[in-house]
Protein backbone atom coordinates (compact mmCIF):
# COMPACT_ATOMS: atom_id res chain seq x y z
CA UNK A 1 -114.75 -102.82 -62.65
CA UNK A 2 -112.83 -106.01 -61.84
CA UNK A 3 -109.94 -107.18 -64.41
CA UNK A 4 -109.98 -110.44 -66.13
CA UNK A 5 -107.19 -112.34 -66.76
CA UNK A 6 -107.67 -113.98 -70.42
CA UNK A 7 -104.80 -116.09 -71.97
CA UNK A 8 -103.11 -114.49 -75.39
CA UNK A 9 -100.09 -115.17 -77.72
CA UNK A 10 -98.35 -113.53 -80.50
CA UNK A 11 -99.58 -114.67 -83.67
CA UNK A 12 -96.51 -115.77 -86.26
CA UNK A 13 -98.74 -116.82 -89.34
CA UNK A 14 -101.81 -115.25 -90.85
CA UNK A 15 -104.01 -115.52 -93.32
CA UNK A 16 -108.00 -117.26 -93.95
CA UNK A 17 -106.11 -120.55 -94.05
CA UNK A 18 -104.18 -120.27 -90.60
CA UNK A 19 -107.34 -118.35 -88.95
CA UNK A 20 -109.79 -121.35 -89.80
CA UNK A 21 -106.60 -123.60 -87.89
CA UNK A 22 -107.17 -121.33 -84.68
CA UNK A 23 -110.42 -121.52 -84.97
CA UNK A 24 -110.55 -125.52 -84.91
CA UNK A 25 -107.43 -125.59 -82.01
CA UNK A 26 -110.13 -123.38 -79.88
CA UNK A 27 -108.73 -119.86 -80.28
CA UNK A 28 -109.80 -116.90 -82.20
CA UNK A 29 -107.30 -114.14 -84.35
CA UNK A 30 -107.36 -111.08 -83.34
CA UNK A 31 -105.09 -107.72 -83.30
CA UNK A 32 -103.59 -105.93 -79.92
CA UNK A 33 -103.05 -102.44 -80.74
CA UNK A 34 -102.82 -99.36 -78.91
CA UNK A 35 -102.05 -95.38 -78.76
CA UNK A 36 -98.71 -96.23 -78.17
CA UNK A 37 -99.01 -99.63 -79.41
CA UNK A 38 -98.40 -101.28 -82.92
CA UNK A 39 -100.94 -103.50 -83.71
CA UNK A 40 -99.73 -106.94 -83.41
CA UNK A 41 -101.44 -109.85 -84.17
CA UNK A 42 -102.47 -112.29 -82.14
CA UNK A 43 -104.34 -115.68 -81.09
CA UNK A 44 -107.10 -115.45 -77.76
CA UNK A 45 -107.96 -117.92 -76.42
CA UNK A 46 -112.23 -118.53 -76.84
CA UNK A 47 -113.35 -120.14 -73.91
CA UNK A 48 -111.65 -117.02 -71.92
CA UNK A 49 -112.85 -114.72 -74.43
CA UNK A 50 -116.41 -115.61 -74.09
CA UNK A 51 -116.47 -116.12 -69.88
CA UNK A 52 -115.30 -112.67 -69.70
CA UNK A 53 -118.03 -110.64 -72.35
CA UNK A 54 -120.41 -112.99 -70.53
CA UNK A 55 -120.13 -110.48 -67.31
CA UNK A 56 -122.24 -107.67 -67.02
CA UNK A 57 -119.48 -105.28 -68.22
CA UNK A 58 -120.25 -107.28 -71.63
CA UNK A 59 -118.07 -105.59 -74.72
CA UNK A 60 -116.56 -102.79 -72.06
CA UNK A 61 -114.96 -105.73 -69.64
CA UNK A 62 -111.63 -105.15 -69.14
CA UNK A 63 -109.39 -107.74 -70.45
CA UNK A 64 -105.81 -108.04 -68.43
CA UNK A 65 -103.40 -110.29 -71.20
CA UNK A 66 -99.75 -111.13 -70.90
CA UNK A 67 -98.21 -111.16 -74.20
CA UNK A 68 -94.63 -111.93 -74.44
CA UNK A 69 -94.19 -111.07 -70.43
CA UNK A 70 -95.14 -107.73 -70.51
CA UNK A 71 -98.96 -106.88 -68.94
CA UNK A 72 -101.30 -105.10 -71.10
CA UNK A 73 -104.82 -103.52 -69.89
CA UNK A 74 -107.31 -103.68 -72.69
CA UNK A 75 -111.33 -103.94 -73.83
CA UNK A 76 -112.55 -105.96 -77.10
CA UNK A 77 -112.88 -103.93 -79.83
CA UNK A 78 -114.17 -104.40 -83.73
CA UNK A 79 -115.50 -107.96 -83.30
CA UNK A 80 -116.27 -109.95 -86.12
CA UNK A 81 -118.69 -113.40 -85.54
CA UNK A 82 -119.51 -115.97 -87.89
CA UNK A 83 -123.31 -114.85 -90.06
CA UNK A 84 -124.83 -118.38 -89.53
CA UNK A 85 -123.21 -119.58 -86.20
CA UNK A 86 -122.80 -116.43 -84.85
CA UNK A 87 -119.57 -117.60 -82.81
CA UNK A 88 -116.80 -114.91 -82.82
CA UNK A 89 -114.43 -115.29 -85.76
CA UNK A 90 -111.98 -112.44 -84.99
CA UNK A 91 -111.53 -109.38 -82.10
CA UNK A 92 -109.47 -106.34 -81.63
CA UNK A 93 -108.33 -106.07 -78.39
CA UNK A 94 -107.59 -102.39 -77.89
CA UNK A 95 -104.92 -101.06 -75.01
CA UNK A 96 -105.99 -98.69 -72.60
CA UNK A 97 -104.61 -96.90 -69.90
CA UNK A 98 -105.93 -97.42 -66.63
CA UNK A 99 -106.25 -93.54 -65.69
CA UNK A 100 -106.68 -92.19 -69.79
CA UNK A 101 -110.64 -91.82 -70.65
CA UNK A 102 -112.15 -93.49 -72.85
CA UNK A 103 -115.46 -93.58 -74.77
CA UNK A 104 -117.45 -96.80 -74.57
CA UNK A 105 -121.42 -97.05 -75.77
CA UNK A 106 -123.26 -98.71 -72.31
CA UNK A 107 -127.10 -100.07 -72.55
CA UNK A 108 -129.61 -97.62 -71.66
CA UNK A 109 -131.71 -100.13 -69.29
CA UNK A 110 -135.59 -98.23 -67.96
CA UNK A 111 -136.69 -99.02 -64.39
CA UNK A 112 -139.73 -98.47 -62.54
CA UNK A 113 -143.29 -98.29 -63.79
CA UNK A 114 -144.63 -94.98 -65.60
CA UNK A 115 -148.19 -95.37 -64.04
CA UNK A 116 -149.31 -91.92 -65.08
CA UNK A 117 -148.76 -92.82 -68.34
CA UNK A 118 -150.55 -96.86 -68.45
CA UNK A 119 -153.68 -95.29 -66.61
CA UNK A 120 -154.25 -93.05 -69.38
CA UNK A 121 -154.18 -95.53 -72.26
CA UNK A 122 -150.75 -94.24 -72.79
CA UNK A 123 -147.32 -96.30 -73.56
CA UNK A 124 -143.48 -95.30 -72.93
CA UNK A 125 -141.32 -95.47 -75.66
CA UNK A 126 -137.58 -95.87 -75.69
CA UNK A 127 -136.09 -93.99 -78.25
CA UNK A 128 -132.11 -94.38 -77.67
CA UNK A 129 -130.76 -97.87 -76.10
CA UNK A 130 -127.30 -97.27 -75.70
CA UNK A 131 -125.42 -94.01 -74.63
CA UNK A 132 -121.46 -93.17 -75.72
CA UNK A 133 -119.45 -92.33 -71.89
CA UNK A 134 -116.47 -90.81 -71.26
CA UNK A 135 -114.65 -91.83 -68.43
CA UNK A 136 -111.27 -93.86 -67.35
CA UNK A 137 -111.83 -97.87 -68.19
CA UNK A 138 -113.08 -98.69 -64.55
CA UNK A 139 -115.57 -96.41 -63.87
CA UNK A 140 -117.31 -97.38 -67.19
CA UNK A 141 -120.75 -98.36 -66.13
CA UNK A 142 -122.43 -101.88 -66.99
CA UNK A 143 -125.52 -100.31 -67.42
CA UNK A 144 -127.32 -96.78 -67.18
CA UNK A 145 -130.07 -97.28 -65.37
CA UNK A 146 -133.19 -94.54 -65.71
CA UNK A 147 -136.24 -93.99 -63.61
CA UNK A 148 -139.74 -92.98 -65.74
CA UNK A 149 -141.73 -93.72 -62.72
CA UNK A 150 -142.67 -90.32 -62.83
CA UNK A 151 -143.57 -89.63 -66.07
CA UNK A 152 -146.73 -88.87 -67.69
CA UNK A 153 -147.84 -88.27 -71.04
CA UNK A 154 -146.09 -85.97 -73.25
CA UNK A 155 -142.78 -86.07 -71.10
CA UNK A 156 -139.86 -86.87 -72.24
CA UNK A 157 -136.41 -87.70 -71.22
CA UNK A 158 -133.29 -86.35 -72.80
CA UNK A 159 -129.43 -87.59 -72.46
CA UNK A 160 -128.76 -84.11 -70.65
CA UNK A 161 -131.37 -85.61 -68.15
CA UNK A 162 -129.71 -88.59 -67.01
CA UNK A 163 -127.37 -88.27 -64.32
CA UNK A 164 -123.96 -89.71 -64.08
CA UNK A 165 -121.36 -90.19 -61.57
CA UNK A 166 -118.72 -88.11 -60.20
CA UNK A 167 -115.58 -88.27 -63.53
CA UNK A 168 -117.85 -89.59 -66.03
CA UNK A 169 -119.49 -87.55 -69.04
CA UNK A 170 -122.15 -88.34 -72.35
CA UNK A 171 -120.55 -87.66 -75.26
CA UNK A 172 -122.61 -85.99 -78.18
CA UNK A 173 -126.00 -83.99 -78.01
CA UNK A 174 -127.48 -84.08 -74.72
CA UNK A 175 -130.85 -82.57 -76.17
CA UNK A 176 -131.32 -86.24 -78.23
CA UNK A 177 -134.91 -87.60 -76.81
CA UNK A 178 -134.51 -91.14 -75.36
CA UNK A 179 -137.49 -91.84 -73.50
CA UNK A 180 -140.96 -90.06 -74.24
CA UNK A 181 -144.30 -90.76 -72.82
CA UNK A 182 -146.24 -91.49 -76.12
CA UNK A 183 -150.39 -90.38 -75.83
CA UNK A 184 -153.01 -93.38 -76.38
CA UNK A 185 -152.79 -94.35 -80.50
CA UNK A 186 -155.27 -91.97 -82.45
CA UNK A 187 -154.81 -89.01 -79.81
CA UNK A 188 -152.57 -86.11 -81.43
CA UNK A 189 -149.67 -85.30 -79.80
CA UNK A 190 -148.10 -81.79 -79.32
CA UNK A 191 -145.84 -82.21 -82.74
CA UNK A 192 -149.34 -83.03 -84.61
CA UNK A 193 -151.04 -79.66 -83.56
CA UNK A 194 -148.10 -77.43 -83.90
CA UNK A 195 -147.66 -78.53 -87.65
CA UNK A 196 -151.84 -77.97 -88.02
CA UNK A 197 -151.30 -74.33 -86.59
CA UNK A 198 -148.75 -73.45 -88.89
C-alpha cells in the first residue's frame, strides 16, 4: 500500500472557538499520537485529508506527515464529521510502525454469482461486512474479496473460511457466519427443524 504525503502542523491553540477558525481557514483539528508518541495536537489540512480516504485503502490509507521536521507513518483514527453536513470535523491520526502489526476492520466485498442458490428460489445473505486483520500497515488489504459462486442452499461461509495472505491473520472468532445461503421464504431451514425435534 502506497504512502500519501498529507500536509500537518502543530496545533498552539484549542478549544470549540479556535476549531470552528480551522475549520473556515480549510483545515480540520485533530490529535497525532502514538505507542511511543504523546498525543499532540494538531491542524490537517482537508483537501489532503479527503484525496487520500478517497483511495481504495479508505480509513486504513496510510498517511506519511511531517510535523516539526521529523517523518511520521500513520492511519486516521477516531473521526468525528459534522451530523447534518457530514464533512469531517476532527481526526486522530494514529502512528504506526511500518514493520509492527496492526489491527484494522477491511470491507467484506462478495463476488461471483451463487447460481445454485437463485435457481432454487433461494437468496444469499451477508451476515458480517467488515472483518478486523492483523498484519503490518502495508499489507492491510483494501478489500476482502469472497467467492459464493459455489454455494447452494443451506451453506454457509465462516471467517475461518476465508483465506488470507501470507503475514496476515482475522482477529476474533473464526466460527462467526458471514455469508449463508438462505432457503426460498416460507421453506424451513435446518435451525427451524432442529428446534421442532427437540
Amino acid at each position: 500500500m502506497a504512502e500519501i504525503a498529507i500536509k500537518v502542523e502543530t496545533r498552539d491553540r484549542i478549544g470549540s472557538s479556535n476549531s470552528k477558525r480551522l475549520r473556515h481557514s480549510g483545515w480540520i483539528p485533530g490529535v497525532l499520537y502514538g505507542k511511543t508518541q504523546d498525543a499532540i495536537p494538531v491542524s490537517i489540512d482537508a483537501r489532503d485529508l479527503r484525496s487520500a480516504l478517497s483511495t481504495d485503502a479508505g480509513l486504513n490509507a496510510l498517511l506519511r506527515v511531517n510535523l516539526e521536521g521529523k517523518y511520521h507513518l500513520t492511519m486516521a483514527r477516531e473521526i468525528q464529521k459534522h451530523p447534518v453536513r457530514h464533512t469531517i470535523s476532527h481526526v486522530d491520526l494514529m502512528v504506526v510502525e511500518a514493520n509492527d502489526p496492526i489491527v484494522a476492520e477491511v470491507p467484506l466485498v462478495l463476488i461471483g454469482e451463487a447460481q445454485s442458490v437463485s435457481r432454487g428460489d433461494g437468496r444469499v445473505e451477508q451476515l458480517v461486512f467488515n472483518l478486523q486483520v492483523k498484519a503490518v500497515p502495508r499489507d492491510i488489504p483494501h478489500s476482502i474479496e469472497v467467492d459464493i459462486t459455489e454455494m447452494k442452499i443451506h451453506d454457509t461461509i465462516k471467517i475461518g473460511d476465508i483465506k488470507l495472505g501470507s503475514g496476515m491473520e482475522f482477529e476474533g472468532d473464526k466460527d462467526i457466519i458471514v455469508v449463508i445461503g438462505q432457503p426460498p421464504r416460507g421453506v424451513k431451514t435446518l435451525s427451524d427443524e432442529t428446534t421442532e425435534e427437540s
